[in-house]
Protein backbone atom coordinates (compact mmCIF):
# COMPACT_ATOMS: atom_id res chain seq x y z
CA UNK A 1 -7.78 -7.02 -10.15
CA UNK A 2 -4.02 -5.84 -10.14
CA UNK A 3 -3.01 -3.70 -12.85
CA UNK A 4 -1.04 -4.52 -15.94
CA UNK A 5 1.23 -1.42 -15.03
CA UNK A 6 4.89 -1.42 -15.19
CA UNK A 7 7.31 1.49 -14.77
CA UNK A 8 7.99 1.77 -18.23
CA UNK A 9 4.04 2.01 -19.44
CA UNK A 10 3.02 4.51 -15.99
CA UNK A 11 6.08 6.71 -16.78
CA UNK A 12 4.95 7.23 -20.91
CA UNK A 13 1.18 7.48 -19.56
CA UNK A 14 2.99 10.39 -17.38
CA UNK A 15 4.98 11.98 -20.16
CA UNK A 16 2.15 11.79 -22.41
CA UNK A 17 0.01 14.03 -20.31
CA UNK A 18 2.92 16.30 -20.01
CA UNK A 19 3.72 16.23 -23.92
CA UNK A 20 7.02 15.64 -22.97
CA UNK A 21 7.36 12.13 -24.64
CA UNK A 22 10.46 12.52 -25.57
CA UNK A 23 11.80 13.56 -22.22
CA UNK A 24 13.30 16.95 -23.09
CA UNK A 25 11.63 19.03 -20.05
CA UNK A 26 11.74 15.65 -17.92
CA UNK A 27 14.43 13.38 -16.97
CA UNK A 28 12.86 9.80 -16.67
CA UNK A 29 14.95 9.38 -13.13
CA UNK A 30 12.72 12.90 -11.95
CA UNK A 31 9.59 11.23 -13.31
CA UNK A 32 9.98 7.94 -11.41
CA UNK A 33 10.64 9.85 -8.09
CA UNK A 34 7.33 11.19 -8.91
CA UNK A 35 5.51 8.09 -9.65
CA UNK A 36 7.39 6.89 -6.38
CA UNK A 37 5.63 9.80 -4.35
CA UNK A 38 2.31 8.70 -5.93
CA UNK A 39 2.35 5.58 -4.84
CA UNK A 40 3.47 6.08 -1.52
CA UNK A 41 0.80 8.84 -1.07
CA UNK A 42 -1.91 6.13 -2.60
CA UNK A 43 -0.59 3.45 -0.07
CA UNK A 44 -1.34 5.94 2.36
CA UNK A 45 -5.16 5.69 2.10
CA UNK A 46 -5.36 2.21 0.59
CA UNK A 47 -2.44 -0.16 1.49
CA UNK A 48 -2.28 -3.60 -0.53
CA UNK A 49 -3.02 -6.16 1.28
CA UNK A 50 -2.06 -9.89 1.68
CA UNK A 51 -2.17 -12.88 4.33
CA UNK A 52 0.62 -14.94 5.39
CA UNK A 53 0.46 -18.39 7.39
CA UNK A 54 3.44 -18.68 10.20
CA UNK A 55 3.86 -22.24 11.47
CA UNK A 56 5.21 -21.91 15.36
CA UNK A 57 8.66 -23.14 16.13
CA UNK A 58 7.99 -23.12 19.66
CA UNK A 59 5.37 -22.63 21.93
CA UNK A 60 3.63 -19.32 23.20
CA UNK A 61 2.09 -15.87 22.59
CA UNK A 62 4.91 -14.40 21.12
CA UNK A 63 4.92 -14.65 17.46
CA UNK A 64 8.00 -13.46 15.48
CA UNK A 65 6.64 -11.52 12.51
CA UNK A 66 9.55 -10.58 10.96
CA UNK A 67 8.76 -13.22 7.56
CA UNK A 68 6.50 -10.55 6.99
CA UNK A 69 8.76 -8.08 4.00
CA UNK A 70 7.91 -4.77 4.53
CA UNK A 71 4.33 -5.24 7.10
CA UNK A 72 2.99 -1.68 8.23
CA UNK A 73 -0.31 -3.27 9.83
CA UNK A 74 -1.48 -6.51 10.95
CA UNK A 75 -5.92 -6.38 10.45
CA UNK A 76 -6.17 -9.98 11.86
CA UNK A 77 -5.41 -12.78 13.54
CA UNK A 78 -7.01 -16.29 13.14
CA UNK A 79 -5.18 -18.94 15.26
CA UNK A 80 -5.46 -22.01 15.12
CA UNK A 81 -5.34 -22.11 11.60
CA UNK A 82 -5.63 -25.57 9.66
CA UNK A 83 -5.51 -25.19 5.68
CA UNK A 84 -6.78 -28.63 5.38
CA UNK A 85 -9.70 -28.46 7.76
CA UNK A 86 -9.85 -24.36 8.35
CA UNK A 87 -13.65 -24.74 10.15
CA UNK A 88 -16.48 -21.78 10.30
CA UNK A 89 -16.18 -19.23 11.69
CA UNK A 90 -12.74 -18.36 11.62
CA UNK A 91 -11.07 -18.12 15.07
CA UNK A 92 -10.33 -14.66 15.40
CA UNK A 93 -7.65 -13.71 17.83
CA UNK A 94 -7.31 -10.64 19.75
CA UNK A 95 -3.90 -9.34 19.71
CA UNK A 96 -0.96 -6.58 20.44
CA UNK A 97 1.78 -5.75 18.11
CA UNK A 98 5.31 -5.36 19.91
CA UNK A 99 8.28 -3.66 19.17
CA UNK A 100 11.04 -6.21 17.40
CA UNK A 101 8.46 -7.76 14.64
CA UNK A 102 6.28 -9.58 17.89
CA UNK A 103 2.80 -10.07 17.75
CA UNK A 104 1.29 -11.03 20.43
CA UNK A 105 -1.86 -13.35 20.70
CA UNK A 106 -4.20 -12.38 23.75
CA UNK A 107 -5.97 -16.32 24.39
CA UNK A 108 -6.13 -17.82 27.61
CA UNK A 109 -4.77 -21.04 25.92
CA UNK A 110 -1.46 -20.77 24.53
CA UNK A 111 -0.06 -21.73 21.18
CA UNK A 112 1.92 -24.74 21.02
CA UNK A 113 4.75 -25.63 18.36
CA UNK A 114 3.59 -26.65 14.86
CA UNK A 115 0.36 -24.36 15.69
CA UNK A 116 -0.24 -22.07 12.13
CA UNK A 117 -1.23 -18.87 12.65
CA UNK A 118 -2.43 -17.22 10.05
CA UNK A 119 -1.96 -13.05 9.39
CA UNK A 120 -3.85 -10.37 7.63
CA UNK A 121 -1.49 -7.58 6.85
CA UNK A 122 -0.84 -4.53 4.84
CA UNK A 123 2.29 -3.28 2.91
CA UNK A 124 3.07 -0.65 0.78
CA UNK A 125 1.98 -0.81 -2.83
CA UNK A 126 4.77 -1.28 -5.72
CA UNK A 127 4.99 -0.84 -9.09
CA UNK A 128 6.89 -3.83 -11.49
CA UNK A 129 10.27 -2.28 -12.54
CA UNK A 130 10.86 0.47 -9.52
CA UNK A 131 12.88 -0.39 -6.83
CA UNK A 132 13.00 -3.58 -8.03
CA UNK A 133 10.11 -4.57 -7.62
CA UNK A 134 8.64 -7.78 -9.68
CA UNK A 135 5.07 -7.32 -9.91
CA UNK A 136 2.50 -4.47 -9.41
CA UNK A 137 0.12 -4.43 -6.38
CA UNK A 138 -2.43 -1.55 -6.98
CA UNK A 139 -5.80 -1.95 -8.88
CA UNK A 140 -6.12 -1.29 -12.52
CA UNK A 141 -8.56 1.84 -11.71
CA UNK A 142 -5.63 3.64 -9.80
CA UNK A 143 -3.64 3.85 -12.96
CA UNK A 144 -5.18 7.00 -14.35
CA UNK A 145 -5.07 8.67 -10.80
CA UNK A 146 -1.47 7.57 -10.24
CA UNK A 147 -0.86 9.03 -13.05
CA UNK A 148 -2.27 12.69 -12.60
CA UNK A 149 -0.40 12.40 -9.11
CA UNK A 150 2.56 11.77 -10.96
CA UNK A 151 2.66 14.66 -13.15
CA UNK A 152 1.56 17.09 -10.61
CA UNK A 153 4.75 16.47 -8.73
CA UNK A 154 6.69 16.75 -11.95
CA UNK A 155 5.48 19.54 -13.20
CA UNK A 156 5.13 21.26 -9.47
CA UNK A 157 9.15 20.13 -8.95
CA UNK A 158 9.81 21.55 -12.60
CA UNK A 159 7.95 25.30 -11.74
CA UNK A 160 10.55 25.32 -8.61
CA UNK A 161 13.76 24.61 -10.55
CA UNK A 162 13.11 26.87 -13.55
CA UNK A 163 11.64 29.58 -11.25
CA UNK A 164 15.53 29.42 -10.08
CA UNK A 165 17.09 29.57 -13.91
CA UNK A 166 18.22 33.19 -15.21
CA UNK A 167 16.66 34.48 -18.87
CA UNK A 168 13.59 32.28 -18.74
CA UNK A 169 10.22 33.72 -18.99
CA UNK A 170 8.64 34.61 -15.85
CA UNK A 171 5.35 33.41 -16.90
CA UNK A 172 6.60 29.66 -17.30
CA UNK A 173 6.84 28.94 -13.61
CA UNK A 174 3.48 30.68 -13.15
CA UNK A 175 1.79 28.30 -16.01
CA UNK A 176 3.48 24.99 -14.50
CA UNK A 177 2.55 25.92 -11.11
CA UNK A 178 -1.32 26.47 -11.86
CA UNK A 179 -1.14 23.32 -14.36
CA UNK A 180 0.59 21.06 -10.95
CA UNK A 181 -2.42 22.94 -8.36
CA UNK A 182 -4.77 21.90 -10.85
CA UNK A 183 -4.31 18.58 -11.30
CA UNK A 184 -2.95 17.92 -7.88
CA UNK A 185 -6.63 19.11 -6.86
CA UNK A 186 -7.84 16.34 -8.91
CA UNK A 187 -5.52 13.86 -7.12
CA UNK A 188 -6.25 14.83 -3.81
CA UNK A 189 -10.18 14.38 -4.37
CA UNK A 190 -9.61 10.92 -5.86
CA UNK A 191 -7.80 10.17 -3.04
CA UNK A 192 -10.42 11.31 -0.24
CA UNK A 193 -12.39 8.94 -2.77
CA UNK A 194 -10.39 5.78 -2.27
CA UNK A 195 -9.99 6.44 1.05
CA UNK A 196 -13.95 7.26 1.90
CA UNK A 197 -14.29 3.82 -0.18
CA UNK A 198 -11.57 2.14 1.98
CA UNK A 199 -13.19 3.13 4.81
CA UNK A 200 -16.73 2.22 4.04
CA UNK A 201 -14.90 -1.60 2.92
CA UNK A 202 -13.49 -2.11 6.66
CA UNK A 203 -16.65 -0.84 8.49
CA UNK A 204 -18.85 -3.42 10.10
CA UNK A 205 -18.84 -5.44 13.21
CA UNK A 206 -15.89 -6.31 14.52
CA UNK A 207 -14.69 -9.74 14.85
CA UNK A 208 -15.55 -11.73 18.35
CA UNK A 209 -12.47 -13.43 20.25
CA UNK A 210 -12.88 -17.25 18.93
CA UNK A 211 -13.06 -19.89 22.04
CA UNK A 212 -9.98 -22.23 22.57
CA UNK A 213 -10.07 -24.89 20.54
CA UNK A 214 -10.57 -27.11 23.93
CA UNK A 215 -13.59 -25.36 24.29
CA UNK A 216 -15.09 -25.45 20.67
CA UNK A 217 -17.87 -27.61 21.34
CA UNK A 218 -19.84 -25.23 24.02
């Protein structure tokens, strides 16, 4: 299940656990840079997924993939695809992905125009309200770690700058430094977590090349 999150209620979880709520050690632009990092370090070991259907304009291997916003992987293949009629088992294509947004499908038959070929992808995750973006990817249970990943980059990025500021107590730096390793420890173990968890999700037996659909009845 998604998360409710939006930038707004992720950046006062974050300023809550830095009692800073009323952003007078934190600008909110330096705490959504850190959420920012968060996410991109959580996409790391657990992308969001989605799957995309690409009806061919013209025949052949060569599928432009380009439709695709923002694709970092491509999982799977399954040409020919027919929403109406889709068939068991899936026909699972081998394939290579090309430079200039090309996929291309590895069958001895080749795809004809009006084929549908549908995609299993990944992207990065977003959050509703940063960069733009209109709706949050990431599961609800990543909001609390997002959130100590978050703050350990602002209060980390905080220990550099004032260590840098004349007439401020020396021991401030050291305090925010050993609060941001601490809680950056935590992050770091959820994260081998989700990515152990990740891993354990995509293990299992890999999928067999499907037959041309000329030879489907063997």
């Amino acid at each position: 299940m998604s998360s409710s999150a939006t930038l707004t209620t992720l950046r006062d979880r974050v300023e809550q656990l830095l009692h800073d709520t009323g952003n007078t050690k934190w600008a909110t632009a330096d705490l959504d840079e850190a959420i920012r990092q968060a996410i991109q370090r959580y996409t790391r070991v657990s992308p969001a997924e989605a799957i995309a259907a690409i009806t061919l304009e013209a025949a052949g291997r060569e599928v432009d993939i380009s439709s695709l916003t923002g694709y970092q992987r491509v999982r799977r293949v399954w040409w020919d695809y027919d929403s109406a009629a889709p068939g068991y088992p899936p026909r699972w294509r081998e394939f290579e992905l090309w430079p200039a947004d090309v996929l291309f499908i590895k069958a001895q038959a080749e795809p004809q125009a009006g084929d549908v070929v549908r995609v299993w992808y990944t992207h990065a995750h977003t959050l509703s309200g940063l960069d733009s973006a209109a709706a949050t990817t990431f599961p609800a249970e990543a909001d609390p770690l997002l959130v100590v990943g978050a703050a350990a980059t602002a209060a980390y990025n905080r220990a550099v700058a004032t260590s840098e500021t004349l007439n401020v107590d020396g021991g401030v730096p050291e305090r925010l430094l050993a609060w941001a390793a601490a809680h950056e420890a935590r992050f770091q173990a959820e994260l081998a977590r989700v990515a152990a968890e990740a891993a354990a999700c995509a293990a299992g037996s890999a999928p067999v090349a499907a037959l041309d659909r000329w030879d489907a009845g063997w």
